[in-house]
Protein backbone atom coordinates (compact mmCIF):
# COMPACT_ATOMS: atom_id res chain seq x y z
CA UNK A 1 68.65 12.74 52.60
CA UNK A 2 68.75 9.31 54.74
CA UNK A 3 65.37 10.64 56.30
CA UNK A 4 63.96 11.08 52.82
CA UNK A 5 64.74 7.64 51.46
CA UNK A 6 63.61 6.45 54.80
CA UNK A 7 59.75 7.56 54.62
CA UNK A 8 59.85 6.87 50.45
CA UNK A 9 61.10 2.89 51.64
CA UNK A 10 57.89 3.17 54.75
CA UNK A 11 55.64 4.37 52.00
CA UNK A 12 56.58 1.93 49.66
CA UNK A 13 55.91 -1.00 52.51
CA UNK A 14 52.57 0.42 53.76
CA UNK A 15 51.67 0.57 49.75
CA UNK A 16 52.38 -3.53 49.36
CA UNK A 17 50.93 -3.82 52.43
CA UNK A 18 47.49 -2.45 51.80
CA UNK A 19 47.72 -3.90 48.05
CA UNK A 20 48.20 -7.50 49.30
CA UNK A 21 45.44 -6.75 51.64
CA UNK A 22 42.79 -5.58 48.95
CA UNK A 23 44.28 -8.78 46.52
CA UNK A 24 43.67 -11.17 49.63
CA UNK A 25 40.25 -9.37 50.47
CA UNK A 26 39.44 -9.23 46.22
CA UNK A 27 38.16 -13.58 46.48
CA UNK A 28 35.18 -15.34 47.84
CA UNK A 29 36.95 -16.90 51.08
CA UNK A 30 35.56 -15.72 53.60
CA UNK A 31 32.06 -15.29 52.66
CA UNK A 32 32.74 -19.46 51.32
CA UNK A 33 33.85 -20.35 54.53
CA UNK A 34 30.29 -19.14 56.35
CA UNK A 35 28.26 -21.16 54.38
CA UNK A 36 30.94 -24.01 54.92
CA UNK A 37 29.80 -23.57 58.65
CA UNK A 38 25.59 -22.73 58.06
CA UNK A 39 24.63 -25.51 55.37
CA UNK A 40 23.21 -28.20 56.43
CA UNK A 41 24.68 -31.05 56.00
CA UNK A 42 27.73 -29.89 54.84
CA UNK A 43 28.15 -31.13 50.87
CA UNK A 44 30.60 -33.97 49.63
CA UNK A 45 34.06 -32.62 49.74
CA UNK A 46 33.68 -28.95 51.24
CA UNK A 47 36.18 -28.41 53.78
CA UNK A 48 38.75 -25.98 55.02
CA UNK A 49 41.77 -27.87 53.65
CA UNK A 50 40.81 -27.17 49.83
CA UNK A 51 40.18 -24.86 47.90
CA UNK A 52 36.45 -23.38 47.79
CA UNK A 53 36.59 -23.50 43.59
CA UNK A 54 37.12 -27.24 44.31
CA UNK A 55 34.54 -27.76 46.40
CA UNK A 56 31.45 -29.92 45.06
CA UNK A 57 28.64 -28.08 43.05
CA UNK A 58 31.30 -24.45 42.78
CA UNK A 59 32.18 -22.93 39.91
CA UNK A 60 34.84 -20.15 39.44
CA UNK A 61 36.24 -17.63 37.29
CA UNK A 62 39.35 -19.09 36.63
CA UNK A 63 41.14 -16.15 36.54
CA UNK A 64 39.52 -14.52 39.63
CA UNK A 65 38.47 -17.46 41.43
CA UNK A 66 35.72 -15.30 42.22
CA UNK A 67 32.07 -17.91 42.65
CA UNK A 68 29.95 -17.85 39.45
CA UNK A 69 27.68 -20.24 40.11
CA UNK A 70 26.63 -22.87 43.70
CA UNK A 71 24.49 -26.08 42.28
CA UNK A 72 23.63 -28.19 45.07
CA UNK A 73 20.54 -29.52 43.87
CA UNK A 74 19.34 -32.77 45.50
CA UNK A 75 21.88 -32.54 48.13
CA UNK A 76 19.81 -33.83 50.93
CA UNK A 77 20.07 -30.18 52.57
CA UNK A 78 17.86 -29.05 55.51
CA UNK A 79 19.27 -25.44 56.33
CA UNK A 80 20.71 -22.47 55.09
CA UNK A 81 21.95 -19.43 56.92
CA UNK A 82 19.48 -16.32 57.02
CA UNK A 83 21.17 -14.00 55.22
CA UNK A 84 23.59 -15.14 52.13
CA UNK A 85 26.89 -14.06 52.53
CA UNK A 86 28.57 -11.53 49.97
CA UNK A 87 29.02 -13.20 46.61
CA UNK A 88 29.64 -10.27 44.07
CA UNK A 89 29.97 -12.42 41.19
CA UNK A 90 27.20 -15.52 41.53
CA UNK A 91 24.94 -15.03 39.32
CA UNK A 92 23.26 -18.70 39.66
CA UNK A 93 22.14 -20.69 42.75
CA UNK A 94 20.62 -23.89 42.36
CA UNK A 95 18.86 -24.90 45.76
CA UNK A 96 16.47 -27.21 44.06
CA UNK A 97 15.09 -30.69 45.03
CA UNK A 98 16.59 -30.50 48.70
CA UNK A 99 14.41 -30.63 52.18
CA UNK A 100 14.78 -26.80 52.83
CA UNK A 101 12.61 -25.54 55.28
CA UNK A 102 10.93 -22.16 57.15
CA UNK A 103 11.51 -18.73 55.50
CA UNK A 104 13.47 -18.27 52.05
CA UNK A 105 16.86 -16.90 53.01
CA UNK A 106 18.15 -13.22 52.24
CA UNK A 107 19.93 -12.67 49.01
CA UNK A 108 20.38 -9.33 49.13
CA UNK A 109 24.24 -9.66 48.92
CA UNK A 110 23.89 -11.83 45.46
CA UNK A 111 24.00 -8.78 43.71
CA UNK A 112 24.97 -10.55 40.23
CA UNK A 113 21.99 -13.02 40.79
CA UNK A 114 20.54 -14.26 37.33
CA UNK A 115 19.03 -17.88 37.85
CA UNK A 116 17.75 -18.65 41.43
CA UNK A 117 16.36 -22.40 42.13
CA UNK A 118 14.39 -23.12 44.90
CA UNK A 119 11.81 -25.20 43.52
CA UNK A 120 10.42 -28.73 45.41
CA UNK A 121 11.90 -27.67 49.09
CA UNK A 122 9.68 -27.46 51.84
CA UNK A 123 10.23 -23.31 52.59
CA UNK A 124 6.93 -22.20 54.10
CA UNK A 125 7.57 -18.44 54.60
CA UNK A 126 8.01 -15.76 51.94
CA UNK A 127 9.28 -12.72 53.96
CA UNK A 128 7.98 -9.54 52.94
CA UNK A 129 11.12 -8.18 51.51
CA UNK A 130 12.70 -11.14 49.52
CA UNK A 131 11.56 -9.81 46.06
CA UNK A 132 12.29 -6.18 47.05
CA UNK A 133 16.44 -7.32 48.10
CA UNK A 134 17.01 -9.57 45.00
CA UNK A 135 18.95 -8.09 42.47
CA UNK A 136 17.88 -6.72 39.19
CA UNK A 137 19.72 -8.44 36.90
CA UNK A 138 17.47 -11.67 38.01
CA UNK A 139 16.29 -13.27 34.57
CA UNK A 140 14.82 -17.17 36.25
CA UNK A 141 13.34 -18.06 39.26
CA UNK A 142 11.40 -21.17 40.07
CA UNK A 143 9.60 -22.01 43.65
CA UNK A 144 6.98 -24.47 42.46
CA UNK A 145 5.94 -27.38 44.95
CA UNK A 146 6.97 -25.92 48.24
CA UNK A 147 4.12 -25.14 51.30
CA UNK A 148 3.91 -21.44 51.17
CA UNK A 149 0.90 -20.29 52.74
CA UNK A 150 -1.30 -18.33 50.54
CA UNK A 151 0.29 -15.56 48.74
CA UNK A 152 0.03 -13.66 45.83
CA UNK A 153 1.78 -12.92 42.49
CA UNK A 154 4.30 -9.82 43.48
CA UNK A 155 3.77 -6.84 41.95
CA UNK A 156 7.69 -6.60 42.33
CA UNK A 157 8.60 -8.83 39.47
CA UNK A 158 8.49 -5.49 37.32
CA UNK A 159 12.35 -4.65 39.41
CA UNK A 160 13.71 -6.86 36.95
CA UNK A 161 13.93 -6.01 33.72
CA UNK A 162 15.47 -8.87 32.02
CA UNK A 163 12.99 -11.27 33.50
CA UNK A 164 12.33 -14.01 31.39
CA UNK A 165 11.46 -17.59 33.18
CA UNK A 166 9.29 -17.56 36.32
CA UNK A 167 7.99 -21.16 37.44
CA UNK A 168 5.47 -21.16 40.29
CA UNK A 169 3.39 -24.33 40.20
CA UNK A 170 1.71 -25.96 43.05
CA UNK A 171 2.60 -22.97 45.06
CA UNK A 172 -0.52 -22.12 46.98
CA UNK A 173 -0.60 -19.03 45.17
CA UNK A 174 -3.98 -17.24 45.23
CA UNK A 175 -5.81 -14.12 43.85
CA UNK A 176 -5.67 -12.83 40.66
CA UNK A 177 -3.00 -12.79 38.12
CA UNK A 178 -1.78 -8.84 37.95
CA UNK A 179 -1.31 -6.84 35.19
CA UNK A 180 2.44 -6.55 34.97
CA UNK A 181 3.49 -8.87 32.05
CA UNK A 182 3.82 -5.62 29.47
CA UNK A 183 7.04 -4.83 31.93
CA UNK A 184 9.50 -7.13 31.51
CA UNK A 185 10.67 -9.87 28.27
CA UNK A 186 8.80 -12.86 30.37
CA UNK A 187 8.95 -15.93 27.57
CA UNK A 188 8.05 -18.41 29.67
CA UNK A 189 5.08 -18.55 33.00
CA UNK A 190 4.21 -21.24 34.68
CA UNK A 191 1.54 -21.17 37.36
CA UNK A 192 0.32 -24.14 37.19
CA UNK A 193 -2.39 -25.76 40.07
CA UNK A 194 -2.50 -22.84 42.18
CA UNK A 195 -5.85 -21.02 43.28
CA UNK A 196 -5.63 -18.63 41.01
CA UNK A 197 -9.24 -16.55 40.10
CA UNK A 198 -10.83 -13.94 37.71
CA UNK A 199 -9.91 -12.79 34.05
CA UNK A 200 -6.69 -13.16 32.20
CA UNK A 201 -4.53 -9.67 32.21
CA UNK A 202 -5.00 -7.51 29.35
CA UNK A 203 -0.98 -7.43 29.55
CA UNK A 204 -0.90 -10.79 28.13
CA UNK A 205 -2.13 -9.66 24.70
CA UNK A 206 1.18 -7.12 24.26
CA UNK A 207 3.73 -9.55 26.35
CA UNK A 208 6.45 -11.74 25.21
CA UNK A 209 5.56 -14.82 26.80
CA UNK A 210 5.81 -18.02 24.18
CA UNK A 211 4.93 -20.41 26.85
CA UNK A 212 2.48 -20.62 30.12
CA UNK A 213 0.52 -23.11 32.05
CA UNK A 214 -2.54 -21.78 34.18
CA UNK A 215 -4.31 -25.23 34.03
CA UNK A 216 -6.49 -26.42 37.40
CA UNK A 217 -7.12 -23.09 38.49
CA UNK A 218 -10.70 -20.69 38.99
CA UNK A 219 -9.75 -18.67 36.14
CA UNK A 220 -13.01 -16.63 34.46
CA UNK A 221 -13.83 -14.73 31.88
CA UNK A 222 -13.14 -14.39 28.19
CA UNK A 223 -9.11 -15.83 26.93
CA UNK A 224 -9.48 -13.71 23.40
CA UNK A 225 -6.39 -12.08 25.06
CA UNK A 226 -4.84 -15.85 24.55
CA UNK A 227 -5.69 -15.41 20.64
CA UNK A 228 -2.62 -12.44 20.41
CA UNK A 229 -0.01 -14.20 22.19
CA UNK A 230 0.41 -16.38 18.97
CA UNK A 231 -1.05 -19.23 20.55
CA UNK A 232 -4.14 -19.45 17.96
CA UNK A 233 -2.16 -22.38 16.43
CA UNK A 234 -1.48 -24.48 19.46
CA UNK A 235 -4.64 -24.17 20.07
CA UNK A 236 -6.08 -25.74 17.27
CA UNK A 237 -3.26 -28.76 17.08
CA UNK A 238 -4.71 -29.86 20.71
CA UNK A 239 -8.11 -29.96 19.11
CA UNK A 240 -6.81 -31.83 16.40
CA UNK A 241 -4.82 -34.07 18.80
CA UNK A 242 -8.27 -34.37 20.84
CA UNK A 243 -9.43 -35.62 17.51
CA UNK A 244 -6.65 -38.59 17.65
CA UNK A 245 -7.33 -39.31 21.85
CA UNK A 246 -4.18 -37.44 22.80
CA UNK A 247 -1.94 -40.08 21.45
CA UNK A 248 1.35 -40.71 23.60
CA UNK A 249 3.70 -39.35 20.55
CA UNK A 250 1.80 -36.33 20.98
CA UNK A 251 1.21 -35.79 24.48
CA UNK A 252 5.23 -36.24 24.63
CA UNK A 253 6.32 -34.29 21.99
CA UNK A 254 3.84 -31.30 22.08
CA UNK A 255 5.16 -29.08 25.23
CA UNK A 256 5.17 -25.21 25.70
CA UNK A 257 2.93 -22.86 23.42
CA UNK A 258 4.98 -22.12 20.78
CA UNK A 259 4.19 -25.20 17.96
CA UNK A 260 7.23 -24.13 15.64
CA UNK A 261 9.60 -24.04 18.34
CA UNK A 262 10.53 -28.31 17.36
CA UNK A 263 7.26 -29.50 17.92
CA UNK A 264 7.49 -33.05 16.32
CA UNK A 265 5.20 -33.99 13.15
CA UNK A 266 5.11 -29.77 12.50
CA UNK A 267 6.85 -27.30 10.08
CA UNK A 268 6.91 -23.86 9.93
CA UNK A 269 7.56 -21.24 7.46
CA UNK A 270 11.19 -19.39 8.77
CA UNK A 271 9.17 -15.98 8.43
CA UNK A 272 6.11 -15.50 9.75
CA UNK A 273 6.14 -18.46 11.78
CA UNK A 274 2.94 -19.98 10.58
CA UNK A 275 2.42 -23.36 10.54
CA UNK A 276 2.38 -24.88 6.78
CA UNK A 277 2.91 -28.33 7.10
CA UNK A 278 1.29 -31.33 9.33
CA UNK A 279 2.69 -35.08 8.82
CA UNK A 280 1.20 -37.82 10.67
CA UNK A 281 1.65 -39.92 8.31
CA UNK A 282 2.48 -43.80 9.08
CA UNK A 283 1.73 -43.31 13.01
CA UNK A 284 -0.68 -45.68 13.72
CA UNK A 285 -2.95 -43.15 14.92
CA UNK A 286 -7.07 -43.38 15.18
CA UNK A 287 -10.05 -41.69 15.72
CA UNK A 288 -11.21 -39.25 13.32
CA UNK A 289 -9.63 -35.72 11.47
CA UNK A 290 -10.70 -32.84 13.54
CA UNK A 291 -12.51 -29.45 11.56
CA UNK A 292 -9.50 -27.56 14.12
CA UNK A 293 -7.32 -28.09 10.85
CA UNK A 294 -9.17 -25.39 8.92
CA UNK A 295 -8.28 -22.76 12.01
CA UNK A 296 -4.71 -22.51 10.58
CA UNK A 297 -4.96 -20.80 7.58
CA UNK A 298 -1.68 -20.90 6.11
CA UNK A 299 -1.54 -24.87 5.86
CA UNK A 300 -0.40 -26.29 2.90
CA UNK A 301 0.69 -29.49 3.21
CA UNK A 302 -0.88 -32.11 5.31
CA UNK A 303 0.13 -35.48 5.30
CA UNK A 304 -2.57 -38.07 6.97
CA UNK A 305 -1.74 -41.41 5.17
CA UNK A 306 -0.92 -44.74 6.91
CA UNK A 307 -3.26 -44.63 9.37
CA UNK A 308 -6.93 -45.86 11.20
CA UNK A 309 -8.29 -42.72 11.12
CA UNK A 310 -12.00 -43.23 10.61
CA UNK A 311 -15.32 -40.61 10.21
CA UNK A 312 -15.36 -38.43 7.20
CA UNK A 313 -13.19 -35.64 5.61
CA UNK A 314 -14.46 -32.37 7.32
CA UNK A 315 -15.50 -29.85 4.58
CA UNK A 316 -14.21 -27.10 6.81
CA UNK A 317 -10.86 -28.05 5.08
CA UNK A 318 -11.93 -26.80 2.13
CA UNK A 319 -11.44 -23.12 3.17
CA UNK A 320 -7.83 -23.51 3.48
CA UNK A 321 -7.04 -21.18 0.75
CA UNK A 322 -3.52 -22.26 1.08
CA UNK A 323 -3.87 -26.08 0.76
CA UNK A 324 -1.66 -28.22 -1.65
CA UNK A 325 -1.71 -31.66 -0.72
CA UNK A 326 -3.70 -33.41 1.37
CA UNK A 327 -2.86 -37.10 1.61
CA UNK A 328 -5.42 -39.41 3.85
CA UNK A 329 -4.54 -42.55 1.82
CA UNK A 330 -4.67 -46.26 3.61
CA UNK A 331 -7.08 -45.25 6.29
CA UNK A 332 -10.64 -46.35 7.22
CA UNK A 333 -12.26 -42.71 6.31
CA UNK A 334 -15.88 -42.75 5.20
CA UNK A 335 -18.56 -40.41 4.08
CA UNK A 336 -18.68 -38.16 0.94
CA UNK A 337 -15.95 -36.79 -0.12
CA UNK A 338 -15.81 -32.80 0.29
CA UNK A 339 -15.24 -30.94 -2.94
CA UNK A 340 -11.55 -29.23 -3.02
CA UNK A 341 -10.24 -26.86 -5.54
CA UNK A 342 -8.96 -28.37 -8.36
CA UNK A 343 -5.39 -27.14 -7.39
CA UNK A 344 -5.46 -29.52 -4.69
CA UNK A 345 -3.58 -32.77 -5.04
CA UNK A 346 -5.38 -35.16 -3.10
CA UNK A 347 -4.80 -39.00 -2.70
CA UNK A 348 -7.75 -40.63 -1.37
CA UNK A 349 -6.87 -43.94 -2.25
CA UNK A 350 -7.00 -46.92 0.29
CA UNK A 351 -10.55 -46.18 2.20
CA UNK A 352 -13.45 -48.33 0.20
CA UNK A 353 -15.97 -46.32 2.81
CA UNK A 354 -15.39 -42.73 1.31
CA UNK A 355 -17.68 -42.17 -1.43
CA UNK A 356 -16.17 -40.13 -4.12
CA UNK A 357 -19.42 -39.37 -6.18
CA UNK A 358 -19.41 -36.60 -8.32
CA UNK A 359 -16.15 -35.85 -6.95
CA UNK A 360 -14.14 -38.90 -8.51
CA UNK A 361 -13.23 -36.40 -11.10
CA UNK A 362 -10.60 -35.22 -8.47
CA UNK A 363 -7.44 -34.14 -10.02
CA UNK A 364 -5.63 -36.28 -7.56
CA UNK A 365 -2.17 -35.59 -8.78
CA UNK A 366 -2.81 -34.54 -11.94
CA UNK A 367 -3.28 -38.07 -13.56
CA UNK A 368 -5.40 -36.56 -16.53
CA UNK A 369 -2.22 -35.10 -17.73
CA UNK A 370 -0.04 -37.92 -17.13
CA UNK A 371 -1.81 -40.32 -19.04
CA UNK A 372 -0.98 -40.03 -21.99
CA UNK A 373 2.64 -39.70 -21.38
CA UNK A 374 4.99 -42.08 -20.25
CA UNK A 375 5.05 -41.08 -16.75
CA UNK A 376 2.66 -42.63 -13.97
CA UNK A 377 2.00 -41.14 -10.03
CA UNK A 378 4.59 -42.49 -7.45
CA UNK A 379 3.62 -41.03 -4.09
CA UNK A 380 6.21 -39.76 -1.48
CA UNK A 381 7.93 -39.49 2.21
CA UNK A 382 8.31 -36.79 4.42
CA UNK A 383 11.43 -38.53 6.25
CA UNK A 384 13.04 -37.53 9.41
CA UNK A 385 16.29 -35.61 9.51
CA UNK A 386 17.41 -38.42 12.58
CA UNK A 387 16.13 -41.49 10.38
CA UNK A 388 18.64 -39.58 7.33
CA UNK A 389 21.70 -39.68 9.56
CA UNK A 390 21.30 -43.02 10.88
CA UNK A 391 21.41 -44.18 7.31
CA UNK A 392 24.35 -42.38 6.19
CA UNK A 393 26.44 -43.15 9.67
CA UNK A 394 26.02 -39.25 10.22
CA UNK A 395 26.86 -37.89 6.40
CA UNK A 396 30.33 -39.93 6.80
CA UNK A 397 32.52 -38.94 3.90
CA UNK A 398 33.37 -42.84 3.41
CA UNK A 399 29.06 -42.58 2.40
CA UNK A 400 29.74 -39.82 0.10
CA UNK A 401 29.09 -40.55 -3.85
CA UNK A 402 29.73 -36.89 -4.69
CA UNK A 403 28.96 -33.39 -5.14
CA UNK A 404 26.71 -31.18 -7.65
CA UNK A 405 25.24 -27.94 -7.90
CA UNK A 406 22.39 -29.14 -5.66
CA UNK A 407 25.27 -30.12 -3.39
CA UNK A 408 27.16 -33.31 -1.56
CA UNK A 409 25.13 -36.58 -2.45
CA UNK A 410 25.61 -39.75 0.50
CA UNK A 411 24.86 -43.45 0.08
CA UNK A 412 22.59 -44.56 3.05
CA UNK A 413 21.18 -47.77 4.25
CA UNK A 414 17.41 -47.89 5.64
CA UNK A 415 16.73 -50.37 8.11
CA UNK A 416 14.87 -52.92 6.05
CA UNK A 417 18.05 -53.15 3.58
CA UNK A 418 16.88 -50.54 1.03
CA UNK A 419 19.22 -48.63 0.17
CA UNK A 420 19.26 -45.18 -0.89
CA UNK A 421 21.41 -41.78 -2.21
CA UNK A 422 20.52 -38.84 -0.14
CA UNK A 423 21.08 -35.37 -2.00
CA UNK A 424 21.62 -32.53 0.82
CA UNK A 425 21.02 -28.56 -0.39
CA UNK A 426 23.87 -26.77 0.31
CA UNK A 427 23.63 -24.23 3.17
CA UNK A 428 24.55 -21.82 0.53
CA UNK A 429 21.48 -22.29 -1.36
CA UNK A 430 18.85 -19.59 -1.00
CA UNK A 431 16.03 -21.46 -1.71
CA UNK A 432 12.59 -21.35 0.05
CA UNK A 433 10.88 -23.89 2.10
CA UNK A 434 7.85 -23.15 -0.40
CA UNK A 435 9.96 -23.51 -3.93
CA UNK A 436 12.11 -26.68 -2.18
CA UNK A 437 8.42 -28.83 -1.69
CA UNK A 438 7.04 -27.38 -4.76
CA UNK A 439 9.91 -28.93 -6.77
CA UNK A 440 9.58 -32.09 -4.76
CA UNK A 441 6.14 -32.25 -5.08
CA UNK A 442 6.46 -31.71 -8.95
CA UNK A 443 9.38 -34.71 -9.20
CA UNK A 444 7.40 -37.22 -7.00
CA UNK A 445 3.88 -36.93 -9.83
CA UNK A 446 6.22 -38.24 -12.14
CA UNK A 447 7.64 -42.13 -13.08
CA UNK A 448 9.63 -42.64 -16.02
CA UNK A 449 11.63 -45.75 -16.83
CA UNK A 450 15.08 -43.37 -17.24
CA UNK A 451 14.11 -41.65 -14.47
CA UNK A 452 15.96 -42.23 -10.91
CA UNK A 453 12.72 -42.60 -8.33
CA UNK A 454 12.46 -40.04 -6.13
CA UNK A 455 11.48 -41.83 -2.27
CA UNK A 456 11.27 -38.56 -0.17
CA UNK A 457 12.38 -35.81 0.99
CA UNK A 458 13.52 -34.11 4.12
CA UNK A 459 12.57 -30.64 5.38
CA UNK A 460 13.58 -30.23 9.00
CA UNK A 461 15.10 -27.05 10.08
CA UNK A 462 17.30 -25.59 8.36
CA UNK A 463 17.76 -28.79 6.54
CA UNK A 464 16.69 -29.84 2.76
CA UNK A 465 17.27 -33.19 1.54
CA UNK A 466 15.93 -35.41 -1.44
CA UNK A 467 15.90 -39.03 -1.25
CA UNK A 468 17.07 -41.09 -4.52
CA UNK A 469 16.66 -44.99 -4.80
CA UNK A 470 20.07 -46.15 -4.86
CA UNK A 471 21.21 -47.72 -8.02
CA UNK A 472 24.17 -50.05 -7.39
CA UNK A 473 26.05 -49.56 -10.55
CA UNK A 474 28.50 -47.03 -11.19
CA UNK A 475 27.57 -43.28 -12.80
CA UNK A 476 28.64 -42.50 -16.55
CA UNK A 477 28.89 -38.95 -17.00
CA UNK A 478 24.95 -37.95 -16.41
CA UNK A 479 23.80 -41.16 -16.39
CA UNK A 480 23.42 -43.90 -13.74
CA UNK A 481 22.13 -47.80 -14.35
CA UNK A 482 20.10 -50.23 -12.42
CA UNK A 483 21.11 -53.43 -11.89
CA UNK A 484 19.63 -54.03 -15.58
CA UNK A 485 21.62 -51.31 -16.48
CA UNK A 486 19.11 -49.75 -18.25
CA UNK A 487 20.57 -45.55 -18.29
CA UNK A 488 18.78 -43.78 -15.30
CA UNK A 489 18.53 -39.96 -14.77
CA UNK A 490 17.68 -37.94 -11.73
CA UNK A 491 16.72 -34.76 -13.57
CA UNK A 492 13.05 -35.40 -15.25
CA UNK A 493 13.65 -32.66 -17.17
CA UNK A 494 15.94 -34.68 -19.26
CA UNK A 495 13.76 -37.71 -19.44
CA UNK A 496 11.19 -36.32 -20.89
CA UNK A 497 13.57 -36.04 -24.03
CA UNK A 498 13.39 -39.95 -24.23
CA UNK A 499 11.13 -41.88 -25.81
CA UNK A 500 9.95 -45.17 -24.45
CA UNK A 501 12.48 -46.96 -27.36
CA UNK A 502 15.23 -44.53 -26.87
CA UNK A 503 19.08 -44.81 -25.07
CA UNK A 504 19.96 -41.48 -25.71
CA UNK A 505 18.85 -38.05 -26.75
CA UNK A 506 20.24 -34.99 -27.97
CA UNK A 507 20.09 -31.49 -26.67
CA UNK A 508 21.50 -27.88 -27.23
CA UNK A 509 19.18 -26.68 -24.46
CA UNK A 510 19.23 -27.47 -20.73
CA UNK A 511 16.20 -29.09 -19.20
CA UNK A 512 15.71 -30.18 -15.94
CA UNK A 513 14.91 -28.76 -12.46
């Protein structure tokens, strides 16, 4: 019996034994303390007497204190050790912007590897089987601006399935670009300055990629394959912004190859990501309106006013079959005047040059109508979602006048002192980009003494604001006054029920918007 208990207690010993050992073996130590001794210099604060998950530029799990992620970009570093050590869990290394030299390192042991930076180093060997050891969960890897000797893009990219970022500018890469990119979600390619030859890949036209750089390069041959990669529209807004001479706002705002992805001055319908709406308006821009407009054929809006834009009004623009507005008022255009369908509101106003002719007749918002009511054109402002919170201190509630069916209405401040009540749809609202501007276009053809003026609006994401002068007395039921205190409405529907010697009207119906 003693004998028994005595190999069940050795058992029982030998079984904590080996568990502490596979707990103590189960962390990143050892394979920590390696690259403690191979990196060169070592970084700020690594050493033996702390903890590796306190080390500079490590991050742990904190429950397994197993190494996620080693960022030692511009760390100064000149070596590496050949081979990585076993990191099961890393799955980003960022070796970026340091002085790394000779061959890229082995990474075969980085079996979790998602991210890998290596970019502007001065590594001047790709061994043959670097791509072939990294591990297929890789999603981003960038190597532009180091001294490889010529080399070509890797067939092995297709190991990956998940790729979706590869940056490889400046990169002395060479031959052409293979027909892989059908394989693998790539989103973004950049290849930028290389000496790249021959015809795009047919595997561009079915890929995912929303943005890629090939500029400076020997590239040939037709780029219709370009024209399927939904890049027909960014196309045509670089023409437009050749039209301008590449202004700075432009050249700073418009990156990547996917215009509805926040490219500034540009709106998008949500659905089929077409672009719908172009405001320059008020940039101090020049040079003259490009024909590139009439490539994107679901335009509706576009918003041109304020400007020195000089040159006449292409007729191409006519063809938009789409087109609502177009607004090149207070500009220096000249020539004649291109004939738009009568649905178009134009405003032409503020360029003596442009001769109008036969086409004076416009129906430039509708004024034939208006006339003989008591309502007169008031033009309005696309305004930016930014310039909207800085004048309501970010929506504070202290700004907040009160809530509606449209939803929460703010009190703002514009720079100049003008003051204004911002009206912001509520997220619950399930109205359209299309029925929110034609409603806003509607309100802003109309002036009416009872009626509130209507400055703006704002349409940026998912974002629908109007923008109210602010009257500085108190509301009364439905009814708000000026500092006259004549009564003032914000739904026209309701002021058309006045006439010009009226205080009040009666209703059993509702009108309004």
């Amino acid at each position: 019996m003693e004998a028994k208990k005595f190999k069940l207690s050795l058992h029982l010993v030998l079984f904590f034994i080996l568990q502490s050992s596979v707990i103590a073996a189960a962390d990143d130590s050892a394979a920590m303390a390696m690259l403690l001794e191979t990196i060169v210099p070592t970084p700020s604060n690594w050493s033996k007497n702390s903890s590796y998950c306190q080390w500079q530029g490590v991050v742990c799990d904190s429950n397994s204190n197993r190494v996620n992620g080693i960022f030692l970009k511009s760390n100064n570093l000149t070596s590496l050790p050949p081979k990585f050590p076993s990191l099961p869990k890393l799955d980003t290394l960022d070796l970026s912007v340091n002085s790394l030299s000779g061959s890229l390192p082995s990474l075969a042991n980085l079996t979790s590897l998602r991210d890998l930076y290596l970019e502007r180093n001065n590594f001047n060997n790709i061994p043959q089987s670097f791509f072939t050891e990294l591990a297929t969960t890789l999603q981003l890897l960038t190597l532009s601006d180091n001294p490889f000797p010529s080399w070509t893009i890797p067939t092995q990219l297709t190991r990956f399935p998940s790729f979706q970022v590869f940056f490889c500018d400046r990169a002395n890469l060479t031959g052409q670009i293979p027909d892989i990119f059908h394989s693998f979600p790539l989103e973004t390619l950049s290849l930028a300055q290389n000496n790249l030859f021959g015809p795009l890949p047919n595997s561009f036209r079915n890929s995912t990629i929303q943005k890629i750089s090939l500029h400076s390069q020997m590239l040939s041959g037709p780029i219709e394959v370009l024209l399927t990669m939904n890049l027909i529209g960014v196309t045509s807004l670089l023409e437009i912004a050749a039209g301008f001479g590449y202004p700075l706002e432009l050249s700073d705002a418009w990156t990547g190859n996917d215009a509805c992805r926040n490219w500034r001055f540009i709106m998008c319908d949500s659905k089929n990501r077409s672009i719908i709406s172009i405001d320059f308006q008020k940039q101090n821009f020049g040079g003259t309106i490009s024909p590139a407009f009439a490539n994107l054929s679901e335009l509706q809006y576009i918003f041109l006013n304020g400007n020195n834009f000089t040159g006449p009004i292409p007729n191409s623009l006519t063809k938009l079959a789409q087109l609502k507005l177009l607004d090149v008022s207070n500009n220096n255009l000249s020539g004649n005047m291109p004939q738009f369908n009568p649905s178009v509101t134009l405003n032409i106003s503020g360029n003596p040059l442009l001769l109008t002719g036969k086409h004076a007749r416009k129906n430039r918002i509708g004024e034939d109508r208006l006339k003989k009511s008591n309502t007169t054109v008031e033009e309005f402002e696309l305004l930016s979602f930014k310039k909207l919170v800085m004048a309501t201190n970010n929506f504070n509630p202290t700004n907040k006048l009160g809530e509606g069916g449209f939803g929460p209405v703010y009190k703002g401040q514009f720079p100049d002192g003008q003051e204004i009540a911002v009206k912001r749809l509520s997220r619950a609202s399930q109205q359209g980009l299309e029925e929110f501007m034609n409603e806003v276009e509607l309100i802003s053809k109309l002036r009416h003494r009872n009626l509130v003026k209507l400055l703006g609006c704002c349409t940026e994401g998912e974002e629908k604001m109007l923008v109210y002068e602010y009257l500085p007395n108190m509301s009364l039921d439905y009814f708000m006054f000026d500092e006259g205190l004549n009564p003032k409405i914000s739904d026209f529907g309701m002021a058309r029920m006045f006439r010009s010697n009226e205080d009040q009207a009666k209703t059993k119906r509702i009108v309004g918007t």
